[in-house]
C-alpha atoms as a PDB file:
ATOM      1  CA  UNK A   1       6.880 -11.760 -30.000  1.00  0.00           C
ATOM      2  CA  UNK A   2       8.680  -9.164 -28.867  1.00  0.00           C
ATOM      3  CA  UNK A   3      10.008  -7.543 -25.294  1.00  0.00           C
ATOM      4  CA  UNK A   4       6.967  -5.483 -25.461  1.00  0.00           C
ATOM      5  CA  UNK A   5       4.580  -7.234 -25.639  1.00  0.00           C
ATOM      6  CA  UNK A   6       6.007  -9.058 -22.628  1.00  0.00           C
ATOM      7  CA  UNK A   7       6.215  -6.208 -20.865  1.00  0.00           C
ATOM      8  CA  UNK A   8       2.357  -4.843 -21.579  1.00  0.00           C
ATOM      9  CA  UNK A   9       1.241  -8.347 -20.445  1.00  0.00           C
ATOM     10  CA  UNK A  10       3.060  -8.235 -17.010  1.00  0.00           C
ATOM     11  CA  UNK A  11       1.934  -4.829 -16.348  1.00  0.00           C
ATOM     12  CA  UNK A  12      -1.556  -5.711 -17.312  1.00  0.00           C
ATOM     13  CA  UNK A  13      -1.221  -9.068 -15.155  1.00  0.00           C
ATOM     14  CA  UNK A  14       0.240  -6.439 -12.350  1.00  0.00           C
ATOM     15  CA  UNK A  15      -2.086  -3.882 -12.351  1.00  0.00           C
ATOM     16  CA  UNK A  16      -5.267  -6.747 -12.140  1.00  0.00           C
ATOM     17  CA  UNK A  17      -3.401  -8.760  -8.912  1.00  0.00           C
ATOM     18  CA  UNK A  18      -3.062  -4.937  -7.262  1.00  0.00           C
ATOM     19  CA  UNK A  19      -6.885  -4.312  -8.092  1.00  0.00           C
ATOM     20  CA  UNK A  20      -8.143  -7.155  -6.886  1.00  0.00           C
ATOM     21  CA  UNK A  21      -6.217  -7.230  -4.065  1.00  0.00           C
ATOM     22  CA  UNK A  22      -7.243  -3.980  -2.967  1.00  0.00           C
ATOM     23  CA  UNK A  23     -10.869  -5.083  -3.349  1.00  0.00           C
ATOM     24  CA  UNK A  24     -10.136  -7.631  -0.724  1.00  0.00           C
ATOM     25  CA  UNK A  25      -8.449  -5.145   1.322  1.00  0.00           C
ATOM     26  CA  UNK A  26     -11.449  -3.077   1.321  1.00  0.00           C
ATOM     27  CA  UNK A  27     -14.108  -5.525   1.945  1.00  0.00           C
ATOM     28  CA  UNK A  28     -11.722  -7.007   5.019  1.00  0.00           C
ATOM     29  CA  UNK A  29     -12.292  -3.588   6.693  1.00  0.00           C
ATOM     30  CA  UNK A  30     -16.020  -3.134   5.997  1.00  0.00           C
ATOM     31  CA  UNK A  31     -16.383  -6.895   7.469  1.00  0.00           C
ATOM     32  CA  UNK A  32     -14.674  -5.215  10.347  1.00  0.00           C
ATOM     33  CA  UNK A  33     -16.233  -1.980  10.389  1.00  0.00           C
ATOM     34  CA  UNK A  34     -12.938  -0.170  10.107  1.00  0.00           C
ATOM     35  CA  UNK A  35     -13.054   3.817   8.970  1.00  0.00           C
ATOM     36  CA  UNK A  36     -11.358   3.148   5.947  1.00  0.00           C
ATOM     37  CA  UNK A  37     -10.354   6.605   3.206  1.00  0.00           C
ATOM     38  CA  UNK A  38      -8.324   6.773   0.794  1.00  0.00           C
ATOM     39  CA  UNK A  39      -5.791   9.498   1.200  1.00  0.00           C
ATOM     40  CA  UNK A  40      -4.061   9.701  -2.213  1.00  0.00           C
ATOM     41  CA  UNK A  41      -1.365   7.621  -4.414  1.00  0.00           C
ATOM     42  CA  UNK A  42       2.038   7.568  -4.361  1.00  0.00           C
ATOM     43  CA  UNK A  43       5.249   5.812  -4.770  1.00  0.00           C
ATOM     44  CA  UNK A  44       7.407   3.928  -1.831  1.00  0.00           C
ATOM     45  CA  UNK A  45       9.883   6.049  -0.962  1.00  0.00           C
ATOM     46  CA  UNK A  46      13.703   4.886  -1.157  1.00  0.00           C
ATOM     47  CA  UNK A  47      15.481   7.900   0.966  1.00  0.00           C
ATOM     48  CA  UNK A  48      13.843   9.988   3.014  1.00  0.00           C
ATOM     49  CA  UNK A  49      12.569  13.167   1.723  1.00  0.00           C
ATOM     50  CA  UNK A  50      11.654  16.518   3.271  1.00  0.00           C
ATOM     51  CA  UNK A  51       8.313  18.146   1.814  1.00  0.00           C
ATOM     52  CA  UNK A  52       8.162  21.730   3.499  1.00  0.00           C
ATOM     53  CA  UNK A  53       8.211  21.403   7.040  1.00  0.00           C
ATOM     54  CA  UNK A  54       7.389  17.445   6.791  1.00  0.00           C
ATOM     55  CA  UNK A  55      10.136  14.822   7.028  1.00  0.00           C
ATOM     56  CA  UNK A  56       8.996  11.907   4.801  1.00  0.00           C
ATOM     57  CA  UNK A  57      10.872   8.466   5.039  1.00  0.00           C
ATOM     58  CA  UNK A  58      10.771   4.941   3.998  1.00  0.00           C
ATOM     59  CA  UNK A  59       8.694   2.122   6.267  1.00  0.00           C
ATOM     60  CA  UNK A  60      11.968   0.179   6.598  1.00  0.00           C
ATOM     61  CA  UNK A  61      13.548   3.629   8.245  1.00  0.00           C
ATOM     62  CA  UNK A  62      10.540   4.780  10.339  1.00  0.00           C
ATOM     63  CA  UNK A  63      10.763   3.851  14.196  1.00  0.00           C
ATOM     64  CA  UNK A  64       7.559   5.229  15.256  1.00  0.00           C
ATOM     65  CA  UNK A  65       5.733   2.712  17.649  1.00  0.00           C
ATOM     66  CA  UNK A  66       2.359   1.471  16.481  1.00  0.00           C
ATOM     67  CA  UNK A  67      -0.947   1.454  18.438  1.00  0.00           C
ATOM     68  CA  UNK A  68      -2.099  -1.710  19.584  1.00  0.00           C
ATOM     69  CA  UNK A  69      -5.431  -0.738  17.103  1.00  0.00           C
ATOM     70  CA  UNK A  70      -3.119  -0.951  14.340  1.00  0.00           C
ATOM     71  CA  UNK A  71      -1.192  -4.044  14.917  1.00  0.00           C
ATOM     72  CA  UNK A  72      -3.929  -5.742  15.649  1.00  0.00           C
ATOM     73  CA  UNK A  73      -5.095  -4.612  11.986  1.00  0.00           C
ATOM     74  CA  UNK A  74      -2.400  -5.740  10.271  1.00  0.00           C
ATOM     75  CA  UNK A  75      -2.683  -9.040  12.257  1.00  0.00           C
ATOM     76  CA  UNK A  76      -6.104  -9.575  11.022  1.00  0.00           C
ATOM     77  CA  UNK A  77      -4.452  -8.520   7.333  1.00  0.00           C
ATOM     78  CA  UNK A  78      -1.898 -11.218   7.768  1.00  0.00           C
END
């Protein structure tokens, strides 16, 4: 076989583990009665960005404090 096929297979294989572990995601917030909505789809970013008067930039860049509603999310996540 060749790299292709490989490659269709992972990405297929990928795009099932993502689904399903959205799925979970979702049903962990109705079990906690969390307003979840989904707000779009993008990439991670890798270098900040600026999108008109918005400064986008990567997670691992951000040092915004979180509310203690949303750590103890992402606790409950983890």
């Amino acid at each position: 076989m060749n790299d292709n096929y490989y490659q269709l297979t992972d990405k297929k294989a990928a795009e099932y583990v993502l689904g399903h572990q959205t799925k979970q995601l979702l049903a962990l917030g109705e079990e906690n009665r969390w307003p979840i909505q989904v707000l779009g789809k993008a990439p991670m970013l890798k270098q900040p960005i600026r999108i008109q008067d918005w400064l986008l930039v990567p997670s691992t860049m951000d040092s915004t404090s979180l509310p203690d509603q949303a750590i103890q999310r992402i606790k409950a996540l983890y």
